[in-house]
C-alpha atoms as a PDB file:
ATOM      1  CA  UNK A   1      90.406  39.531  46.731  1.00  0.00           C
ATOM      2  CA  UNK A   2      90.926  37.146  43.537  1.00  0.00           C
ATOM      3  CA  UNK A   3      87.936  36.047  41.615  1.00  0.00           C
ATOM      4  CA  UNK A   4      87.652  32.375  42.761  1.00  0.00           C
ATOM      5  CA  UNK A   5      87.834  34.249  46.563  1.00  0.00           C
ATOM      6  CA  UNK A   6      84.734  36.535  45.272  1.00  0.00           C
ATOM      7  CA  UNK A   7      82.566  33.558  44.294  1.00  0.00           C
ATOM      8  CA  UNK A   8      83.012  31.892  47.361  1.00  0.00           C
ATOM      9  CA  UNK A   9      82.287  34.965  48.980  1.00  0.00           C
ATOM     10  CA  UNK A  10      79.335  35.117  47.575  1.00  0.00           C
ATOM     11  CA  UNK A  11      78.101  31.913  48.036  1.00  0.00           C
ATOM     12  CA  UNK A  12      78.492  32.025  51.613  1.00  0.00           C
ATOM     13  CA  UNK A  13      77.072  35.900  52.301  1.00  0.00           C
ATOM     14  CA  UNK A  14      74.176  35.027  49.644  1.00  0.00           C
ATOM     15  CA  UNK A  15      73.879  31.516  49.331  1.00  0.00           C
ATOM     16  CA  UNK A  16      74.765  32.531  45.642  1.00  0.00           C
ATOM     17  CA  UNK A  17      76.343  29.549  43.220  1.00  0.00           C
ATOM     18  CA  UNK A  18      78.469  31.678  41.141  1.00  0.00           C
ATOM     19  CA  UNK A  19      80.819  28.357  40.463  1.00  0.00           C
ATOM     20  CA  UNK A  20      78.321  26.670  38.078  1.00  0.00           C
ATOM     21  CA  UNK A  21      78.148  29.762  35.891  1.00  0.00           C
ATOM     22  CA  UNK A  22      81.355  29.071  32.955  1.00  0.00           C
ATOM     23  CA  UNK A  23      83.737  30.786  34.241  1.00  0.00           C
ATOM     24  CA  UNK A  24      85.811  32.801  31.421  1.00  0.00           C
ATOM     25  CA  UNK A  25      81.744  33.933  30.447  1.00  0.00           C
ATOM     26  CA  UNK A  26      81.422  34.852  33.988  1.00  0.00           C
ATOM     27  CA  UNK A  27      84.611  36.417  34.685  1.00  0.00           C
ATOM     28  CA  UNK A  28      84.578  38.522  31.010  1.00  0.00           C
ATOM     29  CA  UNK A  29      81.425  39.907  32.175  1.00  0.00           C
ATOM     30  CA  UNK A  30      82.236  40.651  35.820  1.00  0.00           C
ATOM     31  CA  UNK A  31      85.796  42.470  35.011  1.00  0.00           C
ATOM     32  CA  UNK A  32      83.811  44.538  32.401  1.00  0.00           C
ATOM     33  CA  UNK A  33      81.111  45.558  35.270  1.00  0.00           C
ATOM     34  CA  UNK A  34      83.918  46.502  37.047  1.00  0.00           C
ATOM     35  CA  UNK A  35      85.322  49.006  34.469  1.00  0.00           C
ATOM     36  CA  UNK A  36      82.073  50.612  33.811  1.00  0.00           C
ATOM     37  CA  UNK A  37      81.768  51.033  37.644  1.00  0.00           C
ATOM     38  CA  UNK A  38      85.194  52.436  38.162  1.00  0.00           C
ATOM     39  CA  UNK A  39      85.922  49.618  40.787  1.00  0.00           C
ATOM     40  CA  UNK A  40      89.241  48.953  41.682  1.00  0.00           C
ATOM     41  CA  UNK A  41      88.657  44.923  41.969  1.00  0.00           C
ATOM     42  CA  UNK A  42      86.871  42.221  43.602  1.00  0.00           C
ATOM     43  CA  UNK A  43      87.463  43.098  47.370  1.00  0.00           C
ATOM     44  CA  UNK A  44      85.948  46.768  47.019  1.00  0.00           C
ATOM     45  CA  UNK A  45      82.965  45.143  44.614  1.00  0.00           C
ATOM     46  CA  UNK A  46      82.321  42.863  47.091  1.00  0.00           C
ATOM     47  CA  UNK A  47      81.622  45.208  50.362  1.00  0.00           C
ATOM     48  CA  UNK A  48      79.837  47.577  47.706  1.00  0.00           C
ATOM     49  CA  UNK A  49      76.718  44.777  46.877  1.00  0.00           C
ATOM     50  CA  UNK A  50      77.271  43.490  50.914  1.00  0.00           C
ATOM     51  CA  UNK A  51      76.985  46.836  52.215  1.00  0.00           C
ATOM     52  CA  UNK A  52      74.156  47.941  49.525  1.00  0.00           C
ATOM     53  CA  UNK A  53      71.176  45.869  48.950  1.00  0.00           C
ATOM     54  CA  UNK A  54      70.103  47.691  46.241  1.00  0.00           C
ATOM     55  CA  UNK A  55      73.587  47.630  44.441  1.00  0.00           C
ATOM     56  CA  UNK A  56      73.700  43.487  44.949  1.00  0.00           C
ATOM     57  CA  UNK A  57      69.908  43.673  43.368  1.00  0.00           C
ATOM     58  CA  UNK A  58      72.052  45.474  40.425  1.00  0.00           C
ATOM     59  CA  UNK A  59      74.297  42.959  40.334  1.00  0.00           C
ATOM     60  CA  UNK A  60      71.785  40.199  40.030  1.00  0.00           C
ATOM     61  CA  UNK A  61      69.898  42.092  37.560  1.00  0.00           C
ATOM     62  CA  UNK A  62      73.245  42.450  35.097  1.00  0.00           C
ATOM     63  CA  UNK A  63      74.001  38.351  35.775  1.00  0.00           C
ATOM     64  CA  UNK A  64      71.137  37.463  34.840  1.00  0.00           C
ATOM     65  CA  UNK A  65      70.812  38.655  31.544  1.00  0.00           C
ATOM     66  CA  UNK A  66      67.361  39.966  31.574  1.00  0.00           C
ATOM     67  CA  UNK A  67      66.172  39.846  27.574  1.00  0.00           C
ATOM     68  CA  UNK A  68      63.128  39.093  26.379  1.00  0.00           C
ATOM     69  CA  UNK A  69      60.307  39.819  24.089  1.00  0.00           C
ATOM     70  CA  UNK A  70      56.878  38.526  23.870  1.00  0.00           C
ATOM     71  CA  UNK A  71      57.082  35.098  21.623  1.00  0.00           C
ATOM     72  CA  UNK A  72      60.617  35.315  21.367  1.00  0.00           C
ATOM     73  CA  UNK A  73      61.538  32.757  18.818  1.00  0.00           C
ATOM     74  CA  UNK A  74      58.146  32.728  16.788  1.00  0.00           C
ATOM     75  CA  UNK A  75      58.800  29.436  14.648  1.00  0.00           C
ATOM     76  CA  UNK A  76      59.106  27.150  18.320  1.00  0.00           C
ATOM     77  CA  UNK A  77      56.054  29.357  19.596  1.00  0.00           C
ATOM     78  CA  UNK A  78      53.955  28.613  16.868  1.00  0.00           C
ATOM     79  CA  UNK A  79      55.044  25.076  17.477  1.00  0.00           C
ATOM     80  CA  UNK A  80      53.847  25.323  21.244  1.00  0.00           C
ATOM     81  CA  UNK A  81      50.239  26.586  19.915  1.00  0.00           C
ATOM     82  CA  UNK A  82      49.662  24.986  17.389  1.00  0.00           C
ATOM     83  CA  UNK A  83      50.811  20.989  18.614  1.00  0.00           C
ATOM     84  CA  UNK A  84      51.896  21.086  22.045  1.00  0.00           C
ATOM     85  CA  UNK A  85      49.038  22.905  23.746  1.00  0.00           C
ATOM     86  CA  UNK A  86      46.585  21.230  21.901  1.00  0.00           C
ATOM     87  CA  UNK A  87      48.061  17.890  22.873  1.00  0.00           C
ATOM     88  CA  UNK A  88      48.266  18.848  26.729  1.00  0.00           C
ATOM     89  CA  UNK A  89      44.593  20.222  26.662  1.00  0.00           C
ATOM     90  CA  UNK A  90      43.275  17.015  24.794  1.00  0.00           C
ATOM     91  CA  UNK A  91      45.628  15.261  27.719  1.00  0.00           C
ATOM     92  CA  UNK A  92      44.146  17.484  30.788  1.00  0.00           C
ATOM     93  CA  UNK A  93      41.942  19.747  32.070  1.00  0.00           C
ATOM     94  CA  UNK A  94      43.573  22.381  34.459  1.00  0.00           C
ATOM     95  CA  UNK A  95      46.993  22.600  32.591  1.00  0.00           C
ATOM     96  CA  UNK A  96      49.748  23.617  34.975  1.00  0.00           C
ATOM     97  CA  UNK A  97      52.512  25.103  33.771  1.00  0.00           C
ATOM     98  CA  UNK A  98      55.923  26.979  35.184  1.00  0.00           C
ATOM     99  CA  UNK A  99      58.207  29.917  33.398  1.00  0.00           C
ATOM    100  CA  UNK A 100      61.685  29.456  35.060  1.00  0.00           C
ATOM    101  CA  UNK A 101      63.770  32.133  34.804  1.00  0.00           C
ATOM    102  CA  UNK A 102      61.029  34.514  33.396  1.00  0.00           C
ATOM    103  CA  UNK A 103      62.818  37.783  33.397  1.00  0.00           C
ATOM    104  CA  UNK A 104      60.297  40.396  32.448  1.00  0.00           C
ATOM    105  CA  UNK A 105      56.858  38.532  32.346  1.00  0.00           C
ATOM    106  CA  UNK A 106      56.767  38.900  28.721  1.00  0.00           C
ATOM    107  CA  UNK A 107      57.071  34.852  28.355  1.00  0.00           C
ATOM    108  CA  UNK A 108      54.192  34.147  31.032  1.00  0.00           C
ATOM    109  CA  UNK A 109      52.336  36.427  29.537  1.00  0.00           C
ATOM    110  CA  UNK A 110      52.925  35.138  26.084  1.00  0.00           C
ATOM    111  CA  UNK A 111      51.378  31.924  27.351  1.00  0.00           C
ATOM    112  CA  UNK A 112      48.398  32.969  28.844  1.00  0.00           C
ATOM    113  CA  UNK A 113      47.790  34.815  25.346  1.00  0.00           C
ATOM    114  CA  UNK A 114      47.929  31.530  23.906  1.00  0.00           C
ATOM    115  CA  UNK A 115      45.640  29.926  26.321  1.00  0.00           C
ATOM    116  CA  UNK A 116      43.866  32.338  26.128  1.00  0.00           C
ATOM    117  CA  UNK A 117      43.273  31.871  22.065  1.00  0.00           C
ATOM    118  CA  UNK A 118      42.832  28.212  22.211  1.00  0.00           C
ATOM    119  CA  UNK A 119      40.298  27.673  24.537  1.00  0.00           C
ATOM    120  CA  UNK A 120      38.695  31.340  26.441  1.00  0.00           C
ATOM    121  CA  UNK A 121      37.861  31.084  30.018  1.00  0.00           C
ATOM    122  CA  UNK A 122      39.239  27.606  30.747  1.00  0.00           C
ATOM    123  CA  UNK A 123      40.827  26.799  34.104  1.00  0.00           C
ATOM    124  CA  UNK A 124      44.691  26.854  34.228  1.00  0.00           C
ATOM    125  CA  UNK A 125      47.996  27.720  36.587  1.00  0.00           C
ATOM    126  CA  UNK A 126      50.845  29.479  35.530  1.00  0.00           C
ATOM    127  CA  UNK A 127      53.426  30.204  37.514  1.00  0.00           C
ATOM    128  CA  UNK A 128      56.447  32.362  36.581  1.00  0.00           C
ATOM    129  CA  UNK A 129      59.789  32.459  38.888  1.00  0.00           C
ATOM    130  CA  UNK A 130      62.986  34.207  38.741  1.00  0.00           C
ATOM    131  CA  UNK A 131      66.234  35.058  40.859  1.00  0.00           C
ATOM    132  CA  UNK A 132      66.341  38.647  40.283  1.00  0.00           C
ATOM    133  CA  UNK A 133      63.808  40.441  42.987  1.00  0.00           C
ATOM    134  CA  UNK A 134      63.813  43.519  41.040  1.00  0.00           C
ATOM    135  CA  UNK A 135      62.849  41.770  37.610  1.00  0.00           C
ATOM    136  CA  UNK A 136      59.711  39.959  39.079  1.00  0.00           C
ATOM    137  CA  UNK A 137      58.673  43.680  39.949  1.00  0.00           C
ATOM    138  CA  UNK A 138      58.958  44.325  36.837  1.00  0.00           C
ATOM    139  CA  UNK A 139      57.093  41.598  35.419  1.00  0.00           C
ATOM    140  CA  UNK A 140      54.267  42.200  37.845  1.00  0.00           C
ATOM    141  CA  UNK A 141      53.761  45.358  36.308  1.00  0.00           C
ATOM    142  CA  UNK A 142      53.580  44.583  32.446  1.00  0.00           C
ATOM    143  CA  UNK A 143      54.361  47.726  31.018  1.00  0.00           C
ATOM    144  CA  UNK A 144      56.725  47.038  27.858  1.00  0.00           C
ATOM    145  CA  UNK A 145      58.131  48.926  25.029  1.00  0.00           C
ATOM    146  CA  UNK A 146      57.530  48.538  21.503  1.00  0.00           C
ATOM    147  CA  UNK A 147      60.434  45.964  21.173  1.00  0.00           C
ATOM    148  CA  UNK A 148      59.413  43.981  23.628  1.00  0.00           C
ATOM    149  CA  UNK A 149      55.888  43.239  21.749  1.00  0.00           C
ATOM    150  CA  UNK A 150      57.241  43.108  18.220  1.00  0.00           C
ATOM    151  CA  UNK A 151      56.913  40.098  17.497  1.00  0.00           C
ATOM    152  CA  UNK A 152      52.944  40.246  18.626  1.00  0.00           C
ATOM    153  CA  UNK A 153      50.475  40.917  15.712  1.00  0.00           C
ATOM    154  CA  UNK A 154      48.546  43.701  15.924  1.00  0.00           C
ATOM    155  CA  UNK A 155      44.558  41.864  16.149  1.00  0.00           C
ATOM    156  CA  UNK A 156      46.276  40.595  19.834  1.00  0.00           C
ATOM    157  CA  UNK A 157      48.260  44.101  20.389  1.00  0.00           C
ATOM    158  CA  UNK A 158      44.744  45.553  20.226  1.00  0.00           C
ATOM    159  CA  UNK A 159      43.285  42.546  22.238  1.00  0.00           C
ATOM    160  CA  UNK A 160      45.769  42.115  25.296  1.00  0.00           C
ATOM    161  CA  UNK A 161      47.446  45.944  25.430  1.00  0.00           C
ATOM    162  CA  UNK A 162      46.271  49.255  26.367  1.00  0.00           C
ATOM    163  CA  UNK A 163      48.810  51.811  24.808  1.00  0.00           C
ATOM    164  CA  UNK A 164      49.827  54.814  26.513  1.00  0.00           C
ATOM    165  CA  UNK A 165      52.673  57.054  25.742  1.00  0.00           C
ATOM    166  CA  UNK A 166      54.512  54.093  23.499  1.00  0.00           C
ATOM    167  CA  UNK A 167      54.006  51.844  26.422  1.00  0.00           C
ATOM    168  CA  UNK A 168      52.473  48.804  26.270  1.00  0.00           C
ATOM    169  CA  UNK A 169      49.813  47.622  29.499  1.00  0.00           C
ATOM    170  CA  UNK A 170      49.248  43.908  29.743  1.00  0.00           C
ATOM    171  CA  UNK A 171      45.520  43.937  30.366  1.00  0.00           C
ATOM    172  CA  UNK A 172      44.250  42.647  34.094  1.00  0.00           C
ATOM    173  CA  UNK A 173      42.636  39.569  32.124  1.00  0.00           C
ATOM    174  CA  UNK A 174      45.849  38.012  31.359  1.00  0.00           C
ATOM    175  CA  UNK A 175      47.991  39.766  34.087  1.00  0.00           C
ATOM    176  CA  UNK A 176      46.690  38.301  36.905  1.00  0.00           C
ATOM    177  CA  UNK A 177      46.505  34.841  35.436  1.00  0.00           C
ATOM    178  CA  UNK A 178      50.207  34.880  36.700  1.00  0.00           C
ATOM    179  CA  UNK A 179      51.555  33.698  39.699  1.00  0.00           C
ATOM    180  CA  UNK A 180      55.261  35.172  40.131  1.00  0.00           C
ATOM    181  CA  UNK A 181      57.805  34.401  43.287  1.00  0.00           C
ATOM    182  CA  UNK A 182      61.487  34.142  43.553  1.00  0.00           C
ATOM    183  CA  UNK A 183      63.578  31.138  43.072  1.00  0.00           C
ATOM    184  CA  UNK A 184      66.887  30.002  42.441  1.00  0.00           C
ATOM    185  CA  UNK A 185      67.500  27.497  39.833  1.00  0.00           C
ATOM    186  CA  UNK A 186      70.505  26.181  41.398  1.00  0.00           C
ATOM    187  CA  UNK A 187      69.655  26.668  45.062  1.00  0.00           C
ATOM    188  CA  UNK A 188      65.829  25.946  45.971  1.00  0.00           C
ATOM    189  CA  UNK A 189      63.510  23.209  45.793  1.00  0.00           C
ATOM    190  CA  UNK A 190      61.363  22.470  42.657  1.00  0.00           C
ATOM    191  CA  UNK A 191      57.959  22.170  42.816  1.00  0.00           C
ATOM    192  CA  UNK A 192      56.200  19.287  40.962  1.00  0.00           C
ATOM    193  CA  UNK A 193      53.096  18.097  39.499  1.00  0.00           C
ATOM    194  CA  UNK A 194      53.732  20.751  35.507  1.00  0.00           C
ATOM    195  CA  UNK A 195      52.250  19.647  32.471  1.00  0.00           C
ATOM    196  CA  UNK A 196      54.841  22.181  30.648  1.00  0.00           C
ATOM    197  CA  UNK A 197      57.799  23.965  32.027  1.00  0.00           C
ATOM    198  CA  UNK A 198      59.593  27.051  29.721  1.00  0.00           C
ATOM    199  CA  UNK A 199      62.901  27.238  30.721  1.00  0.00           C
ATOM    200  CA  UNK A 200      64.825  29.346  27.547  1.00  0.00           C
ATOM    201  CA  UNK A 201      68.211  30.938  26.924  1.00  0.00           C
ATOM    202  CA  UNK A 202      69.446  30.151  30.909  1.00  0.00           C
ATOM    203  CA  UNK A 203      70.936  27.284  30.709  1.00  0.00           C
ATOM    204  CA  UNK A 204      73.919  28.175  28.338  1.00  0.00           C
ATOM    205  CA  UNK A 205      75.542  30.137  31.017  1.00  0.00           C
ATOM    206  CA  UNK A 206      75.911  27.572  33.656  1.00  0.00           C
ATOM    207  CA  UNK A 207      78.777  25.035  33.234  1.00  0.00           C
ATOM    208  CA  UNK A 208      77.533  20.995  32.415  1.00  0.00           C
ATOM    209  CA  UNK A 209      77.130  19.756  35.938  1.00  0.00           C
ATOM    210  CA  UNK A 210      74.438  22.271  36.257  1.00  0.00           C
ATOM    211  CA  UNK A 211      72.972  22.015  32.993  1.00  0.00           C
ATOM    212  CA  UNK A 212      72.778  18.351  34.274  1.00  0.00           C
ATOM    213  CA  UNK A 213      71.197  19.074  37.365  1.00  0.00           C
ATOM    214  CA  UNK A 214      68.672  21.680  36.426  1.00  0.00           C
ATOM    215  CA  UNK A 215      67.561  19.114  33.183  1.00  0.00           C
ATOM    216  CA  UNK A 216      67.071  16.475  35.677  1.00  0.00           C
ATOM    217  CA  UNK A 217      65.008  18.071  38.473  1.00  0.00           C
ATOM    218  CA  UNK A 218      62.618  19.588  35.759  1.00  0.00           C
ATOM    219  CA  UNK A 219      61.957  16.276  34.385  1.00  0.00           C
ATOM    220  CA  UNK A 220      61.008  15.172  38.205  1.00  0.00           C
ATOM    221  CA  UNK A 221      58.802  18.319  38.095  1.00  0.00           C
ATOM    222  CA  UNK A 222      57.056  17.088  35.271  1.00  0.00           C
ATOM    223  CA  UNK A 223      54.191  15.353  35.152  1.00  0.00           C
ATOM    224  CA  UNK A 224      54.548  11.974  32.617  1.00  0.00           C
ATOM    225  CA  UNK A 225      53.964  13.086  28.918  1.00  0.00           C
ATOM    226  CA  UNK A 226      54.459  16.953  30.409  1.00  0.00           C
ATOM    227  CA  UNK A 227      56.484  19.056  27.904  1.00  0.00           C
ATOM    228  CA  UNK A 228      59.825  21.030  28.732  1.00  0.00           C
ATOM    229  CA  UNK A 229      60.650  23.701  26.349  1.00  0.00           C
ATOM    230  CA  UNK A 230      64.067  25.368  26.237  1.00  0.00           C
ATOM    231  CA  UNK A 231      65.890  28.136  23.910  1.00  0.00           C
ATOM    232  CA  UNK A 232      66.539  28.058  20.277  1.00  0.00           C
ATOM    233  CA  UNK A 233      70.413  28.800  21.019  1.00  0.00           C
ATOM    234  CA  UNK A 234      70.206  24.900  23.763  1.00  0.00           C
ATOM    235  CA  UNK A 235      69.943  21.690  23.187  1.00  0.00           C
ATOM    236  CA  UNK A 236      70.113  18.459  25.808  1.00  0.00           C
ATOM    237  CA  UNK A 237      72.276  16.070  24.497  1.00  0.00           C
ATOM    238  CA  UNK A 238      72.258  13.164  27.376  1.00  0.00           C
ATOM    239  CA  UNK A 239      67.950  14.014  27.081  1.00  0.00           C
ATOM    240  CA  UNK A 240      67.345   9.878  28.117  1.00  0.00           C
ATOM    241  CA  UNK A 241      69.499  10.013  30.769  1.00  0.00           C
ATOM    242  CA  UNK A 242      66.526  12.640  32.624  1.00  0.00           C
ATOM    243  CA  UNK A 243      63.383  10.780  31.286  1.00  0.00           C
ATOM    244  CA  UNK A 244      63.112  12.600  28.678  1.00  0.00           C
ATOM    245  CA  UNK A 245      62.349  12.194  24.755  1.00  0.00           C
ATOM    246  CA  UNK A 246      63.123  15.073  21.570  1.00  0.00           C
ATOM    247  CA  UNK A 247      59.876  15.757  20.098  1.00  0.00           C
ATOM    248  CA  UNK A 248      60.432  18.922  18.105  1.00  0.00           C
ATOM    249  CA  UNK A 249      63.233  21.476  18.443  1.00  0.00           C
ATOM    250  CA  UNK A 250      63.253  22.996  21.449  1.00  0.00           C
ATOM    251  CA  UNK A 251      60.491  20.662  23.133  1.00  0.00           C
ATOM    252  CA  UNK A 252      61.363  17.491  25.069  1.00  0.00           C
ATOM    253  CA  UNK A 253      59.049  15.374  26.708  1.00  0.00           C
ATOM    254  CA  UNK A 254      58.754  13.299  29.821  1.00  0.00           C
ATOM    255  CA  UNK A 255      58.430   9.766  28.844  1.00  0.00           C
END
């Protein structure tokens, strides 16, 4: 089986867009999976993750990419606190806000920490989807490593985290402020009605018909003068064409 054959495959076993992810990216990563897995090629992979649920969770988990860190990118975080919340909160009451692609929770969780500092107790949604099954169990149970919370001063270490045995616990105040499910960026159906969306460091992986189409349904997800923030490494060049209008780096808003 050639690798164009797999991601068809794939598709229609899994309902799995593997053509909108750029392809020499793709296809590096893949053939090196392969090698470390002692797979002969793309035939044998393939009834391995069909045959295997666990092993096609695996797979997921490895093309997705799962790193993250609590306030990842501290400069565009301390943007988000210090002007972008305030202006949504000034704006609304009952903020609601989505994490696409949240990988481990620590992004989610990083919000409600914010919210959480701005205005204690106040009435809010945040919901936090991802593709990878396994990951959202992961996020659901907020234990984290000392890289993971590095970039978190120690007055809210102390505040948010119980450590135990260089683990870090998410405390039940801010975990269950989340909301996580599965969903497919490039598959499902996106909810509306978010006064911010965090979508960060996905994006750069899928080829610029998707890029397109993701941008645009996020702007229809947003709520007018709602806020979509993206990675440090992105940037949305054809940003008018979805509604949308540069604010800061990083943060685009719906007009």
């Amino acid at each position: 089986m050639e690798f164009l054959d797999f991601k068809n495959q794939v598709h229609q076993k899994f309902g799995l867009d593997l053509n909108s992810y750029k392809k020499k990216q793709l296809k590096r990563r893949l053939d090196n999976l392969l090698v470390k897995k002692k797979i002969a090629n793309y035939g044998q992979f393939f009834k391995i993750i069909t045959d295997d649920r666990k092993e096609y969770h695996n797979f997921l988990d490895y093309l997705t990419i799962n790193v993250s860190e609590f306030f990842r990118d501290a400069k565009m975080f301390a943007v988000l606190e210090d002007k972008v919340m305030p202006e949504l909160m000034a704006k609304t009451v009952d903020l609601k806000m989505w994490s696409a692609a949240c990988s481990i929770g620590a992004e989610p969780y990083s919000l409600a920490i914010i919210m959480n500092e701005l205005k204690p107790g106040s009435a809010y949604k945040i919901d936090a989807t991802d593709l990878d099954q396994s990951i959202l169990q992961k996020a659901q149970q907020g234990e984290y490593n000392l890289d993971a919370v590095k970039n978190i001063s120690k007055l809210r270490l102390k505040k948010y985290f119980l450590e135990q045995s260089n683990k870090y616990l998410i405390k039940p105040e801010i975990k269950n402020k989340i909301k996580y499910r599965q969903h497919d960026l490039l598959a499902d159906n996106y909810p509306r009605g978010y006064d911010l969306i965090l979508c960060r460091n996905v994006t750069i992986y899928f080829v610029r018909e998707a890029q397109d189409k993701i941008n645009r349904q996020f702007s229809e997800s947003l709520n007018p003068g709602g806020y979509l923030f993206i990675g440090g490494s992105e940037t949305i060049f054809n940003y008018a064409e979805f509604g949308l209008e540069k604010i800061y780096p990083c943060f685009y808003q719906k007009k």
